[in-house]
Protein backbone atom coordinates (compact mmCIF):
# COMPACT_ATOMS: atom_id res chain seq x y z
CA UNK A 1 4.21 -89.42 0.49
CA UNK A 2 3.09 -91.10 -3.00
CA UNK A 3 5.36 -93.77 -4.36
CA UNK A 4 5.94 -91.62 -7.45
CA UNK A 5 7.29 -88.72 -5.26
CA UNK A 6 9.77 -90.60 -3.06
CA UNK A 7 11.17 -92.19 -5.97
CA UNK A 8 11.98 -88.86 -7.73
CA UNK A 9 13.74 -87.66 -4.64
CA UNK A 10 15.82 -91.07 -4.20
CA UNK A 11 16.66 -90.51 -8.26
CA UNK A 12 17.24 -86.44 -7.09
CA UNK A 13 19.47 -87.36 -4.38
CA UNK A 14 22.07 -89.30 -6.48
CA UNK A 15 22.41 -87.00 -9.23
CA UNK A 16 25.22 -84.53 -9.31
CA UNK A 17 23.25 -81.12 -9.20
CA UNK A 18 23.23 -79.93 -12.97
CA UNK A 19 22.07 -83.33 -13.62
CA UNK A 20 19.77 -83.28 -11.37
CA UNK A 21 18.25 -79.74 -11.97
CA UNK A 22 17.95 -80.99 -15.74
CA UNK A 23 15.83 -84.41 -14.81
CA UNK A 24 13.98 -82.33 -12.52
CA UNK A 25 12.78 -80.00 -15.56
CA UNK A 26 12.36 -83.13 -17.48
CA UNK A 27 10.08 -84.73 -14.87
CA UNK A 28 7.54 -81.76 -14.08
CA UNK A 29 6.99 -81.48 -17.65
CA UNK A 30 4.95 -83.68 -19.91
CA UNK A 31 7.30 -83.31 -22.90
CA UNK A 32 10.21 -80.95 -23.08
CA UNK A 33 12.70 -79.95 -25.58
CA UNK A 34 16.26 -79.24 -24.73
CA UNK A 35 15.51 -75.57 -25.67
CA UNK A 36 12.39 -75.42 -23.50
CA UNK A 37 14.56 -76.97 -20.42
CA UNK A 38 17.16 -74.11 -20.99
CA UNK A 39 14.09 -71.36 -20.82
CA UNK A 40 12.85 -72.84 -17.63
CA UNK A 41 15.92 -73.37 -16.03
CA UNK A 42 17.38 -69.79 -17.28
CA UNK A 43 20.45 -72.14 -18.84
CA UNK A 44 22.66 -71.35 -22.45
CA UNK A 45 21.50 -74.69 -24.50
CA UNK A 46 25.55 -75.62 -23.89
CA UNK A 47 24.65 -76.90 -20.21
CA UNK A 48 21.53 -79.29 -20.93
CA UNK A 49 22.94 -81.56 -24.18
CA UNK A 50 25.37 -83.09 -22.24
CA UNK A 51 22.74 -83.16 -19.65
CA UNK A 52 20.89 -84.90 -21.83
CA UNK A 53 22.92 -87.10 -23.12
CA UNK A 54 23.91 -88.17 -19.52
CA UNK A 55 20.15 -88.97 -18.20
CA UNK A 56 19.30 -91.30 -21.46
CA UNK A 57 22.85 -93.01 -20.51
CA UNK A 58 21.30 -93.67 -17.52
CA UNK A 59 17.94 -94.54 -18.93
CA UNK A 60 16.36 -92.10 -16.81
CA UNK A 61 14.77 -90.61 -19.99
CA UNK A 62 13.85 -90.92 -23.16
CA UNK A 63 13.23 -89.58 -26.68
CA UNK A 64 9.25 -89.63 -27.11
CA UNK A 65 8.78 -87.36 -29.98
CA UNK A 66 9.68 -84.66 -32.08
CA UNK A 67 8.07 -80.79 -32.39
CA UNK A 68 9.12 -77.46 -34.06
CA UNK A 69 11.49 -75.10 -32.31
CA UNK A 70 9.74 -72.10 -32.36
CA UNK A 71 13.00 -69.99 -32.21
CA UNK A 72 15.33 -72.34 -34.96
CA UNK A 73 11.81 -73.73 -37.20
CA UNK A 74 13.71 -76.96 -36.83
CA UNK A 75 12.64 -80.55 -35.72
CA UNK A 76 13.72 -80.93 -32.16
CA UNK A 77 13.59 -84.34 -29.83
CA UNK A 78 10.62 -84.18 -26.91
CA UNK A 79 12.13 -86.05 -23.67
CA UNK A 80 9.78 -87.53 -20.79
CA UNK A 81 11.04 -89.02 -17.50
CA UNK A 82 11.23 -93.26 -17.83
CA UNK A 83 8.28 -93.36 -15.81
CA UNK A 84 9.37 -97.52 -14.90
CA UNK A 85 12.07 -95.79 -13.44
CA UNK A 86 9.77 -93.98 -10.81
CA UNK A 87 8.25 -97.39 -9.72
């Protein structure tokens, strides 16, 4: 098993499971609005901010950009796994 992988199932396997679903849609994405995370997990928006919030408490994300919501037209923050975090 790749270094990479085993260290996203150690992160996985001390998350509470919402959490963990979330940083799991985070990390097989490169770049993913809160919106788009709610699409691919089949999740109301209300369930991923706090999420969110949690995982970049925890520094096991981060803010790397901004894009257009496609459903709102509005500026929304692009989040990618800390990927010292996996090492």
């Amino acid at each position: 098993m790749n270094t990479q992988l085993k260290a996203w199932r150690e992160i996985q396997a001390t998350l509470p499971a919402k959490r963990a679903a979330v940083y799991g849609a985070v990390a097989t994405h490169d770049g993913i609005t809160e919106f788009e995370v709610g699409i691919h997990l089949g999740w109301n928006i209300n369930s991923i901010s706090g999420r969110i919030t949690e995982l970049k408490d925890a520094q096991l994300i981060t803010k790397v950009g901004t894009r257009i919501n496609p459903a709102s037209g509005k500026h929304v923050n692009v989040y990618k796994v800390v990927s010292d975090k996996l090492f």
